[in-house]
PDB file of N, CA and C in Angstrom:
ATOM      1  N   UNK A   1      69.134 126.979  76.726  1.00  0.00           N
ATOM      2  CA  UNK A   1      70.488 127.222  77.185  1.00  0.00           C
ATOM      3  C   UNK A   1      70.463 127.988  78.508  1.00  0.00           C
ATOM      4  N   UNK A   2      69.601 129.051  78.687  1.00  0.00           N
ATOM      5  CA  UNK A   2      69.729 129.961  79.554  1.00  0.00           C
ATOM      6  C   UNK A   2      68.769 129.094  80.742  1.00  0.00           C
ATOM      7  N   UNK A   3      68.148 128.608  80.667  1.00  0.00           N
ATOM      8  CA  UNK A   3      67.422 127.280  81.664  1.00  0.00           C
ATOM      9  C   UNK A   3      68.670 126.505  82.449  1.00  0.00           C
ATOM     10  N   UNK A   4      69.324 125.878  81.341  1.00  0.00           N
ATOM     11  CA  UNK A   4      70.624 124.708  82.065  1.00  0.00           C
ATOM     12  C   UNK A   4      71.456 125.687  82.875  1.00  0.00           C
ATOM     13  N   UNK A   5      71.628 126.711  82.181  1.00  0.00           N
ATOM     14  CA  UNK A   5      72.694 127.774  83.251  1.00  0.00           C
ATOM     15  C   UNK A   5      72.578 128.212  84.330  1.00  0.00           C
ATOM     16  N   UNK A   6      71.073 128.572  84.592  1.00  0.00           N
ATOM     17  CA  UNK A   6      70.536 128.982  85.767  1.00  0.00           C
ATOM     18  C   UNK A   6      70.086 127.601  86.777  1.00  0.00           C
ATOM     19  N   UNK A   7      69.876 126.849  86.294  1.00  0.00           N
ATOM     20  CA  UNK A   7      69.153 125.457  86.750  1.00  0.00           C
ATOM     21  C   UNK A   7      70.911 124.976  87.694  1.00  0.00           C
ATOM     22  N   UNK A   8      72.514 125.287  86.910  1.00  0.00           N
ATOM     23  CA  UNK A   8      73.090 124.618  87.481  1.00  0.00           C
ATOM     24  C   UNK A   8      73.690 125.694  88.653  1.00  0.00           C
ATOM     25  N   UNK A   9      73.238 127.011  88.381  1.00  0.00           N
ATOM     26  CA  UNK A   9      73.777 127.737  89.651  1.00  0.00           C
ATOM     27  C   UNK A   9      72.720 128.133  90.610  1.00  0.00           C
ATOM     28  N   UNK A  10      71.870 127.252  90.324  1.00  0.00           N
ATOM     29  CA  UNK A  10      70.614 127.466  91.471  1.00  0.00           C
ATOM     30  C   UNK A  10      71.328 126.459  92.939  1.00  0.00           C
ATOM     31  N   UNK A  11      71.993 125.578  92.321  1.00  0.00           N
ATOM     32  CA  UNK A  11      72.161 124.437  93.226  1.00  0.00           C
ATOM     33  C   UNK A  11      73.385 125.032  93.846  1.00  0.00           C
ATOM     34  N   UNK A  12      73.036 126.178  94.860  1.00  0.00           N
ATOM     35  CA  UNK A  12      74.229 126.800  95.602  1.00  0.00           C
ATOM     36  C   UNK A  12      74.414 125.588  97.103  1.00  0.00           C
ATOM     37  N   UNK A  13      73.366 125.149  97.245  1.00  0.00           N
ATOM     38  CA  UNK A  13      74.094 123.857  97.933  1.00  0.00           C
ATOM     39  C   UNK A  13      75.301 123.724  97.834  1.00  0.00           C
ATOM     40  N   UNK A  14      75.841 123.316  96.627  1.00  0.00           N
ATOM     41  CA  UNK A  14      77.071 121.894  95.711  1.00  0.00           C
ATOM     42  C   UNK A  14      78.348 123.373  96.195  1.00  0.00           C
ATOM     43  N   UNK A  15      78.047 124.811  96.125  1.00  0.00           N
ATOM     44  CA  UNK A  15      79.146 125.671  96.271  1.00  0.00           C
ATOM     45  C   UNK A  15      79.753 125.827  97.519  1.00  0.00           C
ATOM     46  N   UNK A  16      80.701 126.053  97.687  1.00  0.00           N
ATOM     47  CA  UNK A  16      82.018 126.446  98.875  1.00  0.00           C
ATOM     48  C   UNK A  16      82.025 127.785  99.003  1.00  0.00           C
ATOM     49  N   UNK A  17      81.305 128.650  99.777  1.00  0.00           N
ATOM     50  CA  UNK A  17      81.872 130.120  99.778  1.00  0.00           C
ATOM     51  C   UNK A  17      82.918 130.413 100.363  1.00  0.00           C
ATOM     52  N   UNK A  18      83.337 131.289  99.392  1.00  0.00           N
ATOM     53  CA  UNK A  18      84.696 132.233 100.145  1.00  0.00           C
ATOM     54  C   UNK A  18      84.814 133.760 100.298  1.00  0.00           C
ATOM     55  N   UNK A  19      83.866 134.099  99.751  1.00  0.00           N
ATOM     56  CA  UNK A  19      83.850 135.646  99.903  1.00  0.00           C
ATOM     57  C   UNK A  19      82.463 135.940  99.886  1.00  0.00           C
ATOM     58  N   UNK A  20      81.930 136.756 100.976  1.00  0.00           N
ATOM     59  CA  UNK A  20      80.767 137.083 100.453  1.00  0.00           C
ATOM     60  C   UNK A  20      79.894 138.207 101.668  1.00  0.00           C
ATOM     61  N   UNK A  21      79.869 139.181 100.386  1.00  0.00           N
ATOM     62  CA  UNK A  21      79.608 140.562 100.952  1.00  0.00           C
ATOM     63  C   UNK A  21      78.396 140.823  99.846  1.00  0.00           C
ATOM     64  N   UNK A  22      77.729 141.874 100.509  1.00  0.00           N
ATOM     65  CA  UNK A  22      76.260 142.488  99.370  1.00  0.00           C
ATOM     66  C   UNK A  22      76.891 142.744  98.146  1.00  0.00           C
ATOM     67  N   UNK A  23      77.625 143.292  97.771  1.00  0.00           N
ATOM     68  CA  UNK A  23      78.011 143.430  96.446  1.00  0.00           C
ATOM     69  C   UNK A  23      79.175 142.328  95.593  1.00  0.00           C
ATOM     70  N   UNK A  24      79.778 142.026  96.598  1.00  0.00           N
ATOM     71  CA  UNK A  24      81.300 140.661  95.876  1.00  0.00           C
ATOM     72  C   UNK A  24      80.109 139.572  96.259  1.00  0.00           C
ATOM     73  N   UNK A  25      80.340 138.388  95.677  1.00  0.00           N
ATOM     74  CA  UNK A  25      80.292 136.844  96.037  1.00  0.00           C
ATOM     75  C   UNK A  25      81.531 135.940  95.296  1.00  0.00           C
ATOM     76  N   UNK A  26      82.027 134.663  95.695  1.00  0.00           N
ATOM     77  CA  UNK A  26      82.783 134.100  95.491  1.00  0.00           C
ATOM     78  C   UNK A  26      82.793 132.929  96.176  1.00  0.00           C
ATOM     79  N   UNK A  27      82.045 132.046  94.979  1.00  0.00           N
ATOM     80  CA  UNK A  27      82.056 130.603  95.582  1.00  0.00           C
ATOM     81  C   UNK A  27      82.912 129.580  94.676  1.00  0.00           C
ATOM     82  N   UNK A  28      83.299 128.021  95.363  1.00  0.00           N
ATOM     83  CA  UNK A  28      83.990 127.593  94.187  1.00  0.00           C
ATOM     84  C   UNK A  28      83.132 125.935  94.577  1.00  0.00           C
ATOM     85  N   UNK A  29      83.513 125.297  93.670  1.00  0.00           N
ATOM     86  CA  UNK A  29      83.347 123.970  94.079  1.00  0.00           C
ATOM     87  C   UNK A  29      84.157 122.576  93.205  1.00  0.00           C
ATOM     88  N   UNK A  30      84.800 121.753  93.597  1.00  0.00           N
ATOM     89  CA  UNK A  30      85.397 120.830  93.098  1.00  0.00           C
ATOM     90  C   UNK A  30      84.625 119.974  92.385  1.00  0.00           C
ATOM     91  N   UNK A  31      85.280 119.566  91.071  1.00  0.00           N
ATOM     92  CA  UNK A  31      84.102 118.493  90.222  1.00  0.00           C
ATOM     93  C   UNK A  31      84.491 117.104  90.280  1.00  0.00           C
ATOM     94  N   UNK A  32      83.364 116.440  90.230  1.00  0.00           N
ATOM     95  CA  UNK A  32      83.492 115.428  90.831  1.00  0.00           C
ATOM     96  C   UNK A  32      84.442 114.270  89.559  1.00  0.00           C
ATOM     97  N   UNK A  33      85.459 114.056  89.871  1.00  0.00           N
ATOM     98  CA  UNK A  33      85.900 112.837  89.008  1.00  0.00           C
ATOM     99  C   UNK A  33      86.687 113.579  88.013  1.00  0.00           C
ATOM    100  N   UNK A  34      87.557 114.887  88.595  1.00  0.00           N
ATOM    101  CA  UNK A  34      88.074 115.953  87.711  1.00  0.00           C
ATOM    102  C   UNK A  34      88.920 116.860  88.732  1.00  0.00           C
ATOM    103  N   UNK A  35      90.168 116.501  88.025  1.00  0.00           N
ATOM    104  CA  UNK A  35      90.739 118.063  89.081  1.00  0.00           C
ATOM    105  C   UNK A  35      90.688 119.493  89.147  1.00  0.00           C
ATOM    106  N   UNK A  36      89.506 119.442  88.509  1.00  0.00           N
ATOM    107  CA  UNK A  36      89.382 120.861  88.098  1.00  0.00           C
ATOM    108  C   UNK A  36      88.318 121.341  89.198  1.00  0.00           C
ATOM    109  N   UNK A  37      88.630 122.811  89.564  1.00  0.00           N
ATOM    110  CA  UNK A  37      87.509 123.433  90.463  1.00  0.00           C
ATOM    111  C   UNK A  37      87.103 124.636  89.629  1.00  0.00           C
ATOM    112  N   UNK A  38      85.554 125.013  89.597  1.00  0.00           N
ATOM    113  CA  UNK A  38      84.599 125.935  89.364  1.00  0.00           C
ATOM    114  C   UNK A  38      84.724 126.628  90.275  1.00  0.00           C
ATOM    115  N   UNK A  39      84.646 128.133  89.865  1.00  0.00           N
ATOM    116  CA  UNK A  39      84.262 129.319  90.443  1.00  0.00           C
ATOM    117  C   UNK A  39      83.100 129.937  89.517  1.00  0.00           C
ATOM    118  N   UNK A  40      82.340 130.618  90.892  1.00  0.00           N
ATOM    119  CA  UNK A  40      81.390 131.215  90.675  1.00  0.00           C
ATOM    120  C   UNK A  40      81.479 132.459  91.188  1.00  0.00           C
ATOM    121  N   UNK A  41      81.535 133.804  90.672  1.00  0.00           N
ATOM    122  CA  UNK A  41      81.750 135.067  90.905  1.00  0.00           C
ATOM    123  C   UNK A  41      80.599 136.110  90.555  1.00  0.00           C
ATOM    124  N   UNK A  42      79.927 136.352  91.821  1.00  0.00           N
ATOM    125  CA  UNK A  42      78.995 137.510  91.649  1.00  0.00           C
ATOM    126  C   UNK A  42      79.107 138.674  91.887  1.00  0.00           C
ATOM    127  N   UNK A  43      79.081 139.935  91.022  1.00  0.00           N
ATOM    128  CA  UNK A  43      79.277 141.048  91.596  1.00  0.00           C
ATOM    129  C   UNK A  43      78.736 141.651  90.876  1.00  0.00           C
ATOM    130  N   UNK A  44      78.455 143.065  91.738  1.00  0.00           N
ATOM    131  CA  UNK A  44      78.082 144.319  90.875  1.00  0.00           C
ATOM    132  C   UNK A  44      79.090 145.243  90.194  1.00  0.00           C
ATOM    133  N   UNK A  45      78.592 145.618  88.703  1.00  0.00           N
ATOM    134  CA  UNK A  45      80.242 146.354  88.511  1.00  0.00           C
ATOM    135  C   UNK A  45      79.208 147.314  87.672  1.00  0.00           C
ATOM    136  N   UNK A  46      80.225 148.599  88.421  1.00  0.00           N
ATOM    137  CA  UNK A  46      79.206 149.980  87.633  1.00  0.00           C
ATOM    138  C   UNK A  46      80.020 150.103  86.252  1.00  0.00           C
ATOM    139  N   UNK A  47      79.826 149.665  85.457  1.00  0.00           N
ATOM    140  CA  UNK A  47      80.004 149.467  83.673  1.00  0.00           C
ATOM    141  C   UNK A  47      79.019 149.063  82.622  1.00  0.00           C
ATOM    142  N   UNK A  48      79.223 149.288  81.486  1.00  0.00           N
ATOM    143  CA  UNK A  48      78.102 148.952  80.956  1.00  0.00           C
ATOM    144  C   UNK A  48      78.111 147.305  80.332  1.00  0.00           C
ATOM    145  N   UNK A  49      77.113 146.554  80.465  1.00  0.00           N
ATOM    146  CA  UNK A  49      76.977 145.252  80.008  1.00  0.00           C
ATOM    147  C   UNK A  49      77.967 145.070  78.749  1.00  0.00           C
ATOM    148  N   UNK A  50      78.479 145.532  78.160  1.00  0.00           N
ATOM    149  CA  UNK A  50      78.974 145.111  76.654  1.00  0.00           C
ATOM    150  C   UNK A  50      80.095 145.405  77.092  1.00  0.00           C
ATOM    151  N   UNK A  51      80.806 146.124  78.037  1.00  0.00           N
ATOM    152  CA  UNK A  51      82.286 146.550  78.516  1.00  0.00           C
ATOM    153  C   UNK A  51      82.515 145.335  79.292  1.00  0.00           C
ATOM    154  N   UNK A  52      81.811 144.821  80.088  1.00  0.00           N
ATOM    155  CA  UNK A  52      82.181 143.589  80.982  1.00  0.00           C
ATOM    156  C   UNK A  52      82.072 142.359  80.320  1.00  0.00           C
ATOM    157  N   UNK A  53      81.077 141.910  79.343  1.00  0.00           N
ATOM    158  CA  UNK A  53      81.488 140.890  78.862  1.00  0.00           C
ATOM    159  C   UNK A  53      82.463 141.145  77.832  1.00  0.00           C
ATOM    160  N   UNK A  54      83.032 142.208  77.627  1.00  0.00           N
ATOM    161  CA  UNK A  54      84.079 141.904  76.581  1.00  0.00           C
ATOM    162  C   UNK A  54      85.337 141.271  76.439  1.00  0.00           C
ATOM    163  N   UNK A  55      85.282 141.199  78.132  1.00  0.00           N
ATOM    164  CA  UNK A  55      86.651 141.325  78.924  1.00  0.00           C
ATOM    165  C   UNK A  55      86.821 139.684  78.316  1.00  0.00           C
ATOM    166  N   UNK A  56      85.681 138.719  78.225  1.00  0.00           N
ATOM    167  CA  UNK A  56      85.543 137.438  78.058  1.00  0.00           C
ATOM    168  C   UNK A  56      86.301 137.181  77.130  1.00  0.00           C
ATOM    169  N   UNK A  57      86.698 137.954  76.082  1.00  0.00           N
ATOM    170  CA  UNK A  57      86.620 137.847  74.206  1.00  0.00           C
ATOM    171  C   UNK A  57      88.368 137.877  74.431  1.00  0.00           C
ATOM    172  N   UNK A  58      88.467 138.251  75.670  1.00  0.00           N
ATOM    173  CA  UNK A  58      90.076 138.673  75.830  1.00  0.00           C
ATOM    174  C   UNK A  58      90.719 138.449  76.336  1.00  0.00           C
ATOM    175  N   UNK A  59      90.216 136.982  76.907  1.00  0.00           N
ATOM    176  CA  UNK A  59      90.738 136.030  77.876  1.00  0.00           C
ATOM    177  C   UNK A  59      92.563 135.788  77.979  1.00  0.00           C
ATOM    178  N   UNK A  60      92.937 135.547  76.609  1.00  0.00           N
ATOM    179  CA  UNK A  60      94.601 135.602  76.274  1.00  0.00           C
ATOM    180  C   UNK A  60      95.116 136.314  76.793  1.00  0.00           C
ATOM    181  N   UNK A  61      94.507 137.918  77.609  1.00  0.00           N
ATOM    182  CA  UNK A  61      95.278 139.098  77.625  1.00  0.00           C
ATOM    183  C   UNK A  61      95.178 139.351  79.094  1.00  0.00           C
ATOM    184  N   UNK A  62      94.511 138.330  79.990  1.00  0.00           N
ATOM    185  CA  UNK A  62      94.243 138.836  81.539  1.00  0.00           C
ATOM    186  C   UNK A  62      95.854 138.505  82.026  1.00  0.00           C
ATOM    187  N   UNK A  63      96.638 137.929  81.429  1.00  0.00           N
ATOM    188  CA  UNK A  63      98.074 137.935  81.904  1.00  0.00           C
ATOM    189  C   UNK A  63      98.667 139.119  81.579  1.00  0.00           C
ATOM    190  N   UNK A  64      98.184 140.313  80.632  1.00  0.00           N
ATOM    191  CA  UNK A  64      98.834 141.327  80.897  1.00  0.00           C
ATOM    192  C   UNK A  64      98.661 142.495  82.113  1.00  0.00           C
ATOM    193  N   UNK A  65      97.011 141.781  82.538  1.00  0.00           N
ATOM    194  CA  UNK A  65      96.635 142.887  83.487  1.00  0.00           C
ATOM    195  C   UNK A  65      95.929 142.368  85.264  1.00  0.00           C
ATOM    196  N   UNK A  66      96.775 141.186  84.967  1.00  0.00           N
ATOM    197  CA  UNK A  66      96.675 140.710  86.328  1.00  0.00           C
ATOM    198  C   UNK A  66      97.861 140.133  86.564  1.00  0.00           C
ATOM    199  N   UNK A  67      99.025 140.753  88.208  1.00  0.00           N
ATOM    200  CA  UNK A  67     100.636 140.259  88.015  1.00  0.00           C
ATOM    201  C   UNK A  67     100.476 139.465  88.385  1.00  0.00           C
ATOM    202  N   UNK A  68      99.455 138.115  89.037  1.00  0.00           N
ATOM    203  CA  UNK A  68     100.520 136.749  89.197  1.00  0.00           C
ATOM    204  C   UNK A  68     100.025 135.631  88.009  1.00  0.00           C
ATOM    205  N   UNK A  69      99.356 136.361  87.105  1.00  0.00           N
ATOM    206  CA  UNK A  69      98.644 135.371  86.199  1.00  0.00           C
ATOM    207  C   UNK A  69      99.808 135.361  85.093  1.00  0.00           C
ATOM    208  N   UNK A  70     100.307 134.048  84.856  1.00  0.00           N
ATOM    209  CA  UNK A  70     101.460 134.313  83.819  1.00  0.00           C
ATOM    210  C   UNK A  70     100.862 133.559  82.356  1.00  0.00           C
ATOM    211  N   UNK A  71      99.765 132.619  82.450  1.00  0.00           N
ATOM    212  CA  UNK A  71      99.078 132.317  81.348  1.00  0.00           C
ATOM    213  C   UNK A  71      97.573 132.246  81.699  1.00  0.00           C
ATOM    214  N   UNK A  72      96.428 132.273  80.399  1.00  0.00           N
ATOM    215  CA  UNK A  72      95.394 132.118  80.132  1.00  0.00           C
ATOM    216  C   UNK A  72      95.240 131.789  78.878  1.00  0.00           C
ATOM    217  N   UNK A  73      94.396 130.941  78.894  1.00  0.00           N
ATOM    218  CA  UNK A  73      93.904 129.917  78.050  1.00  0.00           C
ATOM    219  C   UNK A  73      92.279 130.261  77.533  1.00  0.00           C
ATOM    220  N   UNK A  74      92.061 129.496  76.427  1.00  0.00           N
ATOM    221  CA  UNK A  74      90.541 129.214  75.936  1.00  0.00           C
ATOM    222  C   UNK A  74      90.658 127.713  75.953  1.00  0.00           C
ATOM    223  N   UNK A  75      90.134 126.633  76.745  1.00  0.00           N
ATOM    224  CA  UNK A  75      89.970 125.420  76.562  1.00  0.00           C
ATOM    225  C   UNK A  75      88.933 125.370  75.799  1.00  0.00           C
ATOM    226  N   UNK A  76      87.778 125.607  76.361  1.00  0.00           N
ATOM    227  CA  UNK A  76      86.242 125.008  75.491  1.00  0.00           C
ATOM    228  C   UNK A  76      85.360 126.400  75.697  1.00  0.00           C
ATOM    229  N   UNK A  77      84.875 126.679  74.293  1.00  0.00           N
ATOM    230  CA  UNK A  77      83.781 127.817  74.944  1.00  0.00           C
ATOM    231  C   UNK A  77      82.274 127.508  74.303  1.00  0.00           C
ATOM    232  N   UNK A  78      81.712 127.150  75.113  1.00  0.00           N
ATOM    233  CA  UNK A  78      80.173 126.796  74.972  1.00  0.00           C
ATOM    234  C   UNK A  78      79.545 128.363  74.259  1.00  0.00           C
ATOM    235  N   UNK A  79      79.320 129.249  75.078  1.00  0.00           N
ATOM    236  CA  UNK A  79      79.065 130.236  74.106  1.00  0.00           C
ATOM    237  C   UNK A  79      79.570 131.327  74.585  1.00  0.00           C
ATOM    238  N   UNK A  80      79.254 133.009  74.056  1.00  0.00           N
ATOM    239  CA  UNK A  80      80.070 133.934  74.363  1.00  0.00           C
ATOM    240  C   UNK A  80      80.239 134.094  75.919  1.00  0.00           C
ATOM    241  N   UNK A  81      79.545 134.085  76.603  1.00  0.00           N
ATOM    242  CA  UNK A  81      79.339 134.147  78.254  1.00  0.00           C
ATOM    243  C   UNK A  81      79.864 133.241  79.170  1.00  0.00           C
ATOM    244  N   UNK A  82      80.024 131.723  78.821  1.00  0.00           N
ATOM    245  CA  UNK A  82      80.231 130.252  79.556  1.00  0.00           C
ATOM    246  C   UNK A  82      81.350 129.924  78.650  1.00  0.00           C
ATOM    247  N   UNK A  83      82.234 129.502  79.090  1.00  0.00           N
ATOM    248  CA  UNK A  83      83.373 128.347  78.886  1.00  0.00           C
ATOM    249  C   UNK A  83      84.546 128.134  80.113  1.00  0.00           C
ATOM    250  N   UNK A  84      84.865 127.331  79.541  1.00  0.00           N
ATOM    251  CA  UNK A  84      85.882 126.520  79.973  1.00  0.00           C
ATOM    252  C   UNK A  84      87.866 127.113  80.266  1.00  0.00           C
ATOM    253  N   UNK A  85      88.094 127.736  80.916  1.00  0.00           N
ATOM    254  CA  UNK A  85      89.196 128.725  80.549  1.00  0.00           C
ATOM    255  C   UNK A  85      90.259 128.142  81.578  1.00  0.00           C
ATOM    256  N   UNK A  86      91.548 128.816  81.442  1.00  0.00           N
ATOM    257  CA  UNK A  86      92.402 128.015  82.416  1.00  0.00           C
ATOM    258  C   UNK A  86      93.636 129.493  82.215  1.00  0.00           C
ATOM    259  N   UNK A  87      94.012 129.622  84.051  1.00  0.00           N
ATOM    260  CA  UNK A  87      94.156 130.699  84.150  1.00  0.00           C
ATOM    261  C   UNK A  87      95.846 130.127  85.082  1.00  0.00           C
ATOM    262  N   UNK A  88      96.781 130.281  85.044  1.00  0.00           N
ATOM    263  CA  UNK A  88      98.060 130.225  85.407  1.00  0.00           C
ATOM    264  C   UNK A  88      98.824 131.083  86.104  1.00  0.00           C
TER     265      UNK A  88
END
């Protein structure tokens, strides 16, 4: 699992940057035969590993704490770290 994950963000080729400083990154890229676009977001965040992915588990609730997001979704979740989400 952790092979395919890294194997598909190695190919920073295929990404579009839009932000990118030593500590932020922010790339996206359109899929092919899908209107959907991927983002890829790198950063450093001084927290502890189990505080930041938790945020994942709580996807329903980033509309309370981000103002122009008025929905979030769980479409598909491959596993706790990777899925599929949709943000409004």
């Amino acid at each position: 699992m952790f092979g395919y994950f890294f194997e598909t963000l190695a190919k920073t080729n295929e990404w579009i940057s839009y932000y990118d400083e030593p500590t932020r990154k922010l790339r996206y890229k359109y899929e092919e035969g899908s209107p959907m676009v991927s983002c890829l977001l790198e950063a450093t965040v001084d927290a502890p590993i189990m505080h930041v992915l938790s945020l994942f588990c709580e996807i329903d609730l980033f509309k309370n704490w981000f103002p122009n997001v008025t929905s979030c979704d769980v479409i598909k979740e491959l596993s706790p770290s990777r899925g599929l989400y949709s943000c409004k």
